[in-house]
PDB file of N, CA and C in Angstrom:
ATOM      1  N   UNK A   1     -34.701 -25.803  80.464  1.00  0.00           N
ATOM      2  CA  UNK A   1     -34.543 -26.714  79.343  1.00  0.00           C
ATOM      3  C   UNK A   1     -33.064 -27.005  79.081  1.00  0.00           C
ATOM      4  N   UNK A   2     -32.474 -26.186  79.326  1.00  0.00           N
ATOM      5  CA  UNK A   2     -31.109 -25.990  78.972  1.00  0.00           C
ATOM      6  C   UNK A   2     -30.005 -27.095  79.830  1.00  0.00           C
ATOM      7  N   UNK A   3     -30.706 -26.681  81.046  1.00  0.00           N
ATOM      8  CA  UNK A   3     -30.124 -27.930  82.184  1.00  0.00           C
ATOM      9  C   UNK A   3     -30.236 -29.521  82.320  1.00  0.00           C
ATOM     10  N   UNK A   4     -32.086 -29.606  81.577  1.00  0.00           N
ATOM     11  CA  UNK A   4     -32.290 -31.048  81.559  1.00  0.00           C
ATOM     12  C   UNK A   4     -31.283 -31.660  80.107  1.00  0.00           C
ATOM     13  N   UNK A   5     -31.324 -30.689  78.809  1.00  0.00           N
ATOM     14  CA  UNK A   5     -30.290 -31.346  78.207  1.00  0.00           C
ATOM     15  C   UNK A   5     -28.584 -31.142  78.530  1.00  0.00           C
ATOM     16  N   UNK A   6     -28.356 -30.410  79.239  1.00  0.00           N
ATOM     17  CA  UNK A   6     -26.624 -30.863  79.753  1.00  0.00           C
ATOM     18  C   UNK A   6     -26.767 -32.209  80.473  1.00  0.00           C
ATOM     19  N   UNK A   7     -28.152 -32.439  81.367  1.00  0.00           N
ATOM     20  CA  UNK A   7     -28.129 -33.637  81.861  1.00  0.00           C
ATOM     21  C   UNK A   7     -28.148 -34.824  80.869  1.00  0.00           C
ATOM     22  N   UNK A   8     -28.933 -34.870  80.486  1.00  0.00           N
ATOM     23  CA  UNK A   8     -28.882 -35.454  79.168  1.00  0.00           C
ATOM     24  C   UNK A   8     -27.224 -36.460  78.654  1.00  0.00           C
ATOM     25  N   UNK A   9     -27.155 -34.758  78.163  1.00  0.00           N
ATOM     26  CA  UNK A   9     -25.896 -35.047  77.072  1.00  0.00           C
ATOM     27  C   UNK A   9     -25.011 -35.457  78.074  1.00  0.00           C
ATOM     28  N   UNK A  10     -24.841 -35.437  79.607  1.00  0.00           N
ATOM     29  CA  UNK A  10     -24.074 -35.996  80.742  1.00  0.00           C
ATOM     30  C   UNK A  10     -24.128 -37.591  80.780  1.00  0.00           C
ATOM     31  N   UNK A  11     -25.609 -38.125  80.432  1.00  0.00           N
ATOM     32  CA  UNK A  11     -26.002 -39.172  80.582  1.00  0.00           C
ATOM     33  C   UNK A  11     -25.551 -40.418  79.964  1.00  0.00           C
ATOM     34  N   UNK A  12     -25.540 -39.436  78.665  1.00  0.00           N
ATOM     35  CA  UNK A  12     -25.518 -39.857  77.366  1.00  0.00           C
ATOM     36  C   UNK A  12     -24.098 -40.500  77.073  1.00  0.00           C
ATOM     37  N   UNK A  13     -22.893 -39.374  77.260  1.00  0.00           N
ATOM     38  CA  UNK A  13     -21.602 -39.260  77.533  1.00  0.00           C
ATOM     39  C   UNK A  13     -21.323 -40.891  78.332  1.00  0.00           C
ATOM     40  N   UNK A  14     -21.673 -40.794  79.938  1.00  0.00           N
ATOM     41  CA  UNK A  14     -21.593 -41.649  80.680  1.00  0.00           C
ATOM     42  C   UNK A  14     -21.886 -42.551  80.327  1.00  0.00           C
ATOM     43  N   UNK A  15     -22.800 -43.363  79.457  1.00  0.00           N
ATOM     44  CA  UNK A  15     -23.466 -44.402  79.081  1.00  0.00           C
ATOM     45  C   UNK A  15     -22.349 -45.153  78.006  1.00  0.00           C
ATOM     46  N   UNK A  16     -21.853 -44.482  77.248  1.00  0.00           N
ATOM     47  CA  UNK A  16     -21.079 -44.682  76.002  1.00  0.00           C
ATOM     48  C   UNK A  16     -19.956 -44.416  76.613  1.00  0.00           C
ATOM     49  N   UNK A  17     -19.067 -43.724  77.269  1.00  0.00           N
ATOM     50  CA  UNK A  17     -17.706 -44.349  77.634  1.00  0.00           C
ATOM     51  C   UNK A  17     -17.775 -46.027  78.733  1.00  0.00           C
ATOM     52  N   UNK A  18     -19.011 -45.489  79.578  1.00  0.00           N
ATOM     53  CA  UNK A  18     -19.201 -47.027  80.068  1.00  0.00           C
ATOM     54  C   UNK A  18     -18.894 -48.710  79.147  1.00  0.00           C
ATOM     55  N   UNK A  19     -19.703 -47.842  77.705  1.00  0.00           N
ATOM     56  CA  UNK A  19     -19.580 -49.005  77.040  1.00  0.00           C
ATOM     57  C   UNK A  19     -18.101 -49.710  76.336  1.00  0.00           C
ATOM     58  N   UNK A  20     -17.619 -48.273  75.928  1.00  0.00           N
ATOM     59  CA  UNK A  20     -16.153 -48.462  75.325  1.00  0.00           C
ATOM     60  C   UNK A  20     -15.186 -49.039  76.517  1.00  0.00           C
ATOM     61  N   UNK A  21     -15.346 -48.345  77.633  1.00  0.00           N
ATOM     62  CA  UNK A  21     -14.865 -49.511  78.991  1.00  0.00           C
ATOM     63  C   UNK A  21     -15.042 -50.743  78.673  1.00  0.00           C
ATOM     64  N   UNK A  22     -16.036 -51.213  78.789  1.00  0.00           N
ATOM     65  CA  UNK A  22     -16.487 -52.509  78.888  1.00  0.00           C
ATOM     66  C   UNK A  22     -15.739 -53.289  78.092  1.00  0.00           C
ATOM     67  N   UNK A  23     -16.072 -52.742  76.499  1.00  0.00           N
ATOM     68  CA  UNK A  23     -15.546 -53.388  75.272  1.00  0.00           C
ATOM     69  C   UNK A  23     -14.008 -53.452  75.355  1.00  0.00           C
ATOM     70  N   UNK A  24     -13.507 -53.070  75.827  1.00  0.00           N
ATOM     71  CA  UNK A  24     -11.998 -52.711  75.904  1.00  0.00           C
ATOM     72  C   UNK A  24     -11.312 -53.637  76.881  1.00  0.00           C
ATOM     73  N   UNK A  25     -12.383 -53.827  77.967  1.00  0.00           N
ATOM     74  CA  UNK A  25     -12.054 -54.514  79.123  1.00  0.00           C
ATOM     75  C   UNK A  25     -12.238 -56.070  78.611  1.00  0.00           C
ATOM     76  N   UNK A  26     -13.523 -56.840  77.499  1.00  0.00           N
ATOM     77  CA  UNK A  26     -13.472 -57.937  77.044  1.00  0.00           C
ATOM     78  C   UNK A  26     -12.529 -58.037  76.074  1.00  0.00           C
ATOM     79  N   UNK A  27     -12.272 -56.858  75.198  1.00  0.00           N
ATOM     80  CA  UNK A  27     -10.850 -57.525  74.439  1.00  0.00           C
ATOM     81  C   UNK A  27      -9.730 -57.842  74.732  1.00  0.00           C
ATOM     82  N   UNK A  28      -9.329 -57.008  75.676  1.00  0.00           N
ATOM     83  CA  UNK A  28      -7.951 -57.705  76.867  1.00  0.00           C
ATOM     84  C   UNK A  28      -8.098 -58.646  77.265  1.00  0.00           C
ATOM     85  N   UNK A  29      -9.459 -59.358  77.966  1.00  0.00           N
ATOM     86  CA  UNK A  29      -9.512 -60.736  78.393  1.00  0.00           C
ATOM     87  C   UNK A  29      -9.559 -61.276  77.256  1.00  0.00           C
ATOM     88  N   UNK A  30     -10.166 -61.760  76.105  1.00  0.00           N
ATOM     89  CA  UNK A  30      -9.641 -62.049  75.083  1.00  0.00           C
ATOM     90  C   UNK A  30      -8.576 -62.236  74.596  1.00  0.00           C
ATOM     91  N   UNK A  31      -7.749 -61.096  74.523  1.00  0.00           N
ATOM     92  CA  UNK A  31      -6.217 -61.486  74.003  1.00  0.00           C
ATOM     93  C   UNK A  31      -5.490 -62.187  74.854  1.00  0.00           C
ATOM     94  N   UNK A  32      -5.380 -61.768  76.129  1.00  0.00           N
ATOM     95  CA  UNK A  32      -4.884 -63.096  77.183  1.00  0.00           C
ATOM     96  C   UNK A  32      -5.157 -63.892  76.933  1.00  0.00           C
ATOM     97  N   UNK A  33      -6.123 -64.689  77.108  1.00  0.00           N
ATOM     98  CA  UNK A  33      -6.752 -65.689  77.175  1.00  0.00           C
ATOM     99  C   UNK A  33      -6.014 -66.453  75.509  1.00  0.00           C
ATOM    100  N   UNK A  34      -6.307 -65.751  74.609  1.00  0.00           N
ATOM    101  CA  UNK A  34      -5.609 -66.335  73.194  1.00  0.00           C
ATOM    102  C   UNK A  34      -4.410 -66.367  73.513  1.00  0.00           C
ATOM    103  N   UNK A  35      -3.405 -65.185  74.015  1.00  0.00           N
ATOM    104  CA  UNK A  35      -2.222 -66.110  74.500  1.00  0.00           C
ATOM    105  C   UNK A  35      -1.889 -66.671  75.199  1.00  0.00           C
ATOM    106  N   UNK A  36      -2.668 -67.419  75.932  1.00  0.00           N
ATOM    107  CA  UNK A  36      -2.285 -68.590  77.092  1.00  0.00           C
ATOM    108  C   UNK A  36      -2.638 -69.341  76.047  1.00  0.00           C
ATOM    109  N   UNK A  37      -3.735 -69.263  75.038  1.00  0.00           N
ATOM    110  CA  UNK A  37      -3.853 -70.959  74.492  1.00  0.00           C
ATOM    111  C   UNK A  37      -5.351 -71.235  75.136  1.00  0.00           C
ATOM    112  N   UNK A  38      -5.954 -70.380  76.571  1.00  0.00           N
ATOM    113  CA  UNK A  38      -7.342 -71.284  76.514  1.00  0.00           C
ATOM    114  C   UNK A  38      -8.207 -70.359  75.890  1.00  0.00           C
ATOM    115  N   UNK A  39      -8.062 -70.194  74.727  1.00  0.00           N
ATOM    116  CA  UNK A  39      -9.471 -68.890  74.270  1.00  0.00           C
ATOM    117  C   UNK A  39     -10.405 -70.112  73.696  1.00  0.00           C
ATOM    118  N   UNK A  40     -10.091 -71.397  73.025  1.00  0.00           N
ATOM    119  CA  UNK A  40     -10.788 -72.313  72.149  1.00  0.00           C
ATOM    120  C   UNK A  40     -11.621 -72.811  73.591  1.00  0.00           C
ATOM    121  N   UNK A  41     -11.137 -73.352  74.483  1.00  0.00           N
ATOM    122  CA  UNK A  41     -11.419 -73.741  75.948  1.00  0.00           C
ATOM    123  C   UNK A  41     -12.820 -73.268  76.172  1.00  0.00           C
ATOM    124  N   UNK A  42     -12.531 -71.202  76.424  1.00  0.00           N
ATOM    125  CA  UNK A  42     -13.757 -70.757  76.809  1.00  0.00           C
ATOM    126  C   UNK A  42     -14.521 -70.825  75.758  1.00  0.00           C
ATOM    127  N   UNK A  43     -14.475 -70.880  74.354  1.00  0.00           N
ATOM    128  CA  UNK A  43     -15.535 -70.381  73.717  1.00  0.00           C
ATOM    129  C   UNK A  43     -16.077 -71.755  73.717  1.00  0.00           C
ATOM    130  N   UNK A  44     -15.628 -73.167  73.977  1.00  0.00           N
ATOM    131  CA  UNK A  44     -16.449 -74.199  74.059  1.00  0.00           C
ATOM    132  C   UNK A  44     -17.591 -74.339  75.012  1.00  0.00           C
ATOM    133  N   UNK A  45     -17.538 -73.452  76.335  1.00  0.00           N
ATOM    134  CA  UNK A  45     -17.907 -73.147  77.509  1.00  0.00           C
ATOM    135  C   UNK A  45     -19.239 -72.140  77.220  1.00  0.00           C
ATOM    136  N   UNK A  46     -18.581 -71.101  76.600  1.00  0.00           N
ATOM    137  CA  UNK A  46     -19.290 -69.830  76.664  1.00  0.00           C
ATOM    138  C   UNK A  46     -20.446 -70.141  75.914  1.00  0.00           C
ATOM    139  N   UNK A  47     -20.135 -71.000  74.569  1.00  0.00           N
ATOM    140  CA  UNK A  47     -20.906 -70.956  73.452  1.00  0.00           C
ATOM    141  C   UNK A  47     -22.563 -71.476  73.819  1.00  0.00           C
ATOM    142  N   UNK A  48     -22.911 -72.870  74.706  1.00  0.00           N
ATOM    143  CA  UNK A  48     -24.001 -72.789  74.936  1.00  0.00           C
ATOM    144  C   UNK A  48     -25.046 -71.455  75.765  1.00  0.00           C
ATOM    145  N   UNK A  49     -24.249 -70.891  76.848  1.00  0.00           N
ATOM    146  CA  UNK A  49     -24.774 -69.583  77.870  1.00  0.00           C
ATOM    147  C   UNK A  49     -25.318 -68.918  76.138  1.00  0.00           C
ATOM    148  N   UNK A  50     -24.516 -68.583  75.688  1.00  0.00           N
ATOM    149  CA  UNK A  50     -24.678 -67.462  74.275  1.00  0.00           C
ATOM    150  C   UNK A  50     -26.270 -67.815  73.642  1.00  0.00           C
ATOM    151  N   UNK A  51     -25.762 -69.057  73.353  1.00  0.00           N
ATOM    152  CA  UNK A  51     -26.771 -69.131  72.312  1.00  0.00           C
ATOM    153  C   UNK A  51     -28.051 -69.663  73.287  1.00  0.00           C
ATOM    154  N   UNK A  52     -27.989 -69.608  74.095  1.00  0.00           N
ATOM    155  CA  UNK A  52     -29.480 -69.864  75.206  1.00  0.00           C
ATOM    156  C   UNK A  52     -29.634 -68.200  75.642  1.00  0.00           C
ATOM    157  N   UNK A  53     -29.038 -67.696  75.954  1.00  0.00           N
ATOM    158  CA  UNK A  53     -29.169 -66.140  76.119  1.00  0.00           C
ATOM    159  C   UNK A  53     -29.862 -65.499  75.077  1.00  0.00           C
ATOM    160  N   UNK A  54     -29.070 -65.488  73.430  1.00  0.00           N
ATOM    161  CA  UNK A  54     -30.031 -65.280  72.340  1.00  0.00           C
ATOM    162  C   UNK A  54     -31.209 -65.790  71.960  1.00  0.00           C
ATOM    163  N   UNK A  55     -31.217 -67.258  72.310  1.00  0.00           N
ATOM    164  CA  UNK A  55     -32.747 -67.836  72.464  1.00  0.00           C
ATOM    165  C   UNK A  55     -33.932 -67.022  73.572  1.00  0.00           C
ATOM    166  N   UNK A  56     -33.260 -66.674  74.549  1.00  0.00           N
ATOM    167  CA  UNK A  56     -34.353 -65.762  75.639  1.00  0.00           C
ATOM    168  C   UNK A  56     -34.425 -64.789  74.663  1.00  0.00           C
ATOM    169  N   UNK A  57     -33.465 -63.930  74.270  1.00  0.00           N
ATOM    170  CA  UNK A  57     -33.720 -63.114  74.013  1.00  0.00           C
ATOM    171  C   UNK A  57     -34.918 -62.245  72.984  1.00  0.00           C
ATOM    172  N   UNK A  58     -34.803 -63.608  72.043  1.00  0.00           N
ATOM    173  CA  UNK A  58     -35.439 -63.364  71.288  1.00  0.00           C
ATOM    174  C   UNK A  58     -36.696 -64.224  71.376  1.00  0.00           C
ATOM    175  N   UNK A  59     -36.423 -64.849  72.076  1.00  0.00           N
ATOM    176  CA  UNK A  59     -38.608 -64.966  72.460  1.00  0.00           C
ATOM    177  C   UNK A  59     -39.014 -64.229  73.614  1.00  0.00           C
ATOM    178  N   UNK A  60     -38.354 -62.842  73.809  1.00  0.00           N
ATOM    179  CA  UNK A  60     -38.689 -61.855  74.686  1.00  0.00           C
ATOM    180  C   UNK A  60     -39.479 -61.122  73.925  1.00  0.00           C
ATOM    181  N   UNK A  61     -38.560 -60.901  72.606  1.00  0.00           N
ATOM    182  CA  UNK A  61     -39.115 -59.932  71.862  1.00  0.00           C
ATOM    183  C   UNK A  61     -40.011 -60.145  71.206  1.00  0.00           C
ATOM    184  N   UNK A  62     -40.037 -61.593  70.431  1.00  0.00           N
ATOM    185  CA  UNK A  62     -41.512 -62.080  69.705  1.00  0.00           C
ATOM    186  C   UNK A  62     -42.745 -62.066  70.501  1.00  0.00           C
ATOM    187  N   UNK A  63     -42.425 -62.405  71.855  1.00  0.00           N
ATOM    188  CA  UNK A  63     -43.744 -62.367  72.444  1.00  0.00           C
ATOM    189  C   UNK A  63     -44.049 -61.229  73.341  1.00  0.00           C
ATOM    190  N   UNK A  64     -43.337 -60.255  73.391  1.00  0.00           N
ATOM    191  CA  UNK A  64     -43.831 -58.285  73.667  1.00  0.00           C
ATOM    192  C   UNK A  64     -44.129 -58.199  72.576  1.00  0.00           C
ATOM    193  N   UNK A  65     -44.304 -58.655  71.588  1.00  0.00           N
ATOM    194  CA  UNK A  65     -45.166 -57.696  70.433  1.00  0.00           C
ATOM    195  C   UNK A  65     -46.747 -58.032  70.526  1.00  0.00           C
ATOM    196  N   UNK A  66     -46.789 -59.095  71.082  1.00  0.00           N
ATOM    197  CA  UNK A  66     -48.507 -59.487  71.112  1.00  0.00           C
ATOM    198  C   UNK A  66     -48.806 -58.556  72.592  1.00  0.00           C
ATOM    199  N   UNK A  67     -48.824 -57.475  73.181  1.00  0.00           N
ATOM    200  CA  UNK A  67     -49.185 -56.335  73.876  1.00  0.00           C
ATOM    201  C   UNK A  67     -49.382 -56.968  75.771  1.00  0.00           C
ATOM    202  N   UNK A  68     -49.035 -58.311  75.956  1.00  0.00           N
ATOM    203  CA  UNK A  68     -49.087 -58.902  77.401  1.00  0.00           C
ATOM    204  C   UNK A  68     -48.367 -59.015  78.013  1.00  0.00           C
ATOM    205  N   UNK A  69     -47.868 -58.737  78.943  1.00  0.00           N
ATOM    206  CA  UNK A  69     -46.542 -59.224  79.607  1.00  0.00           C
ATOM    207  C   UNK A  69     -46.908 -60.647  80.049  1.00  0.00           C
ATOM    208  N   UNK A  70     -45.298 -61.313  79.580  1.00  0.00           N
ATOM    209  CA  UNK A  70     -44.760 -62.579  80.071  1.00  0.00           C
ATOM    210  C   UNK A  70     -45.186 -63.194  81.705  1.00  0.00           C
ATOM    211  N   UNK A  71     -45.733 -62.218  82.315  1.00  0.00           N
ATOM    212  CA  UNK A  71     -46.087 -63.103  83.728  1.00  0.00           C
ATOM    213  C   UNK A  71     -47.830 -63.032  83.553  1.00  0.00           C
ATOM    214  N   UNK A  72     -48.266 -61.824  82.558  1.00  0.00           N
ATOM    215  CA  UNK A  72     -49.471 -62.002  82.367  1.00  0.00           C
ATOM    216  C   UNK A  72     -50.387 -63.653  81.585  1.00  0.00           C
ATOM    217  N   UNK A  73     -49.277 -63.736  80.959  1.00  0.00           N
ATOM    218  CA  UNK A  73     -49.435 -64.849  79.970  1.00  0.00           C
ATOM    219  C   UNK A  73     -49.203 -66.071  80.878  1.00  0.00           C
ATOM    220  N   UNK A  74     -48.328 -65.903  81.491  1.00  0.00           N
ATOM    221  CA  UNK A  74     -48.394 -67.050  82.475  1.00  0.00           C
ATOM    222  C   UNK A  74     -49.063 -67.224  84.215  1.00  0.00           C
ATOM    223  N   UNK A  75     -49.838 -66.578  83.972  1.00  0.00           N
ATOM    224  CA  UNK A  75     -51.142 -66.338  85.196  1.00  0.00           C
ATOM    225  C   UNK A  75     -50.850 -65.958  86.271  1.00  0.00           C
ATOM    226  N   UNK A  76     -49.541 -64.507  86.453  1.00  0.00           N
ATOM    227  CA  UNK A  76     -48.759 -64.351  87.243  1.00  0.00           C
ATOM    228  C   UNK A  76     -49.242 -63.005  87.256  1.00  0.00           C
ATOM    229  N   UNK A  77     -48.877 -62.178  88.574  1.00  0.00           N
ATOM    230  CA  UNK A  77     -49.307 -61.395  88.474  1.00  0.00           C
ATOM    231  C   UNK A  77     -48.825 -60.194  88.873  1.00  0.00           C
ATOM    232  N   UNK A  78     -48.790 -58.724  88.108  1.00  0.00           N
ATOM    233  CA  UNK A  78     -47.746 -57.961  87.987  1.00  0.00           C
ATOM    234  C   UNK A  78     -48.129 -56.435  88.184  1.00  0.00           C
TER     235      UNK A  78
END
């Protein structure tokens, strides 16, 4: 028991500095990007991907709550 939670808490660890990486790694591109001047540029760019991404996203989730998967519903088969 002892081992599966060091694994665990290994996992766990790994998962969350991954993330603070990440985050750290988009705020630097960020601040560049604001000081060159094209940050307005990308977010004109970025902004549709975003908000079509949050649109999937969230009719992922409205429609996993009715208990079918998405290829079930669409006569696909899984």
């Amino acid at each position: 028991m002892e081992t599966y939670l060091n694994l665990m808490l290994i996992r766990f660890g790994l998962v969350a500095g991954g993330l603070v990486v990440l985050a750290l790694l988009i705020f630097a591109i960020a601040l560049s990007l604001k000081r060159r001047g094209r940050l307005d540029e990308v977010r004109r760019y970025a902004d549709p991907v975003v908000k079509a991404g949050l649109r999937a996203a969230a009719e992922r989730v409205a429609g996993g709550r009715s208990g079918a998967s998405q290829s079930r519903r669409q006569g696909g088969r899984r």
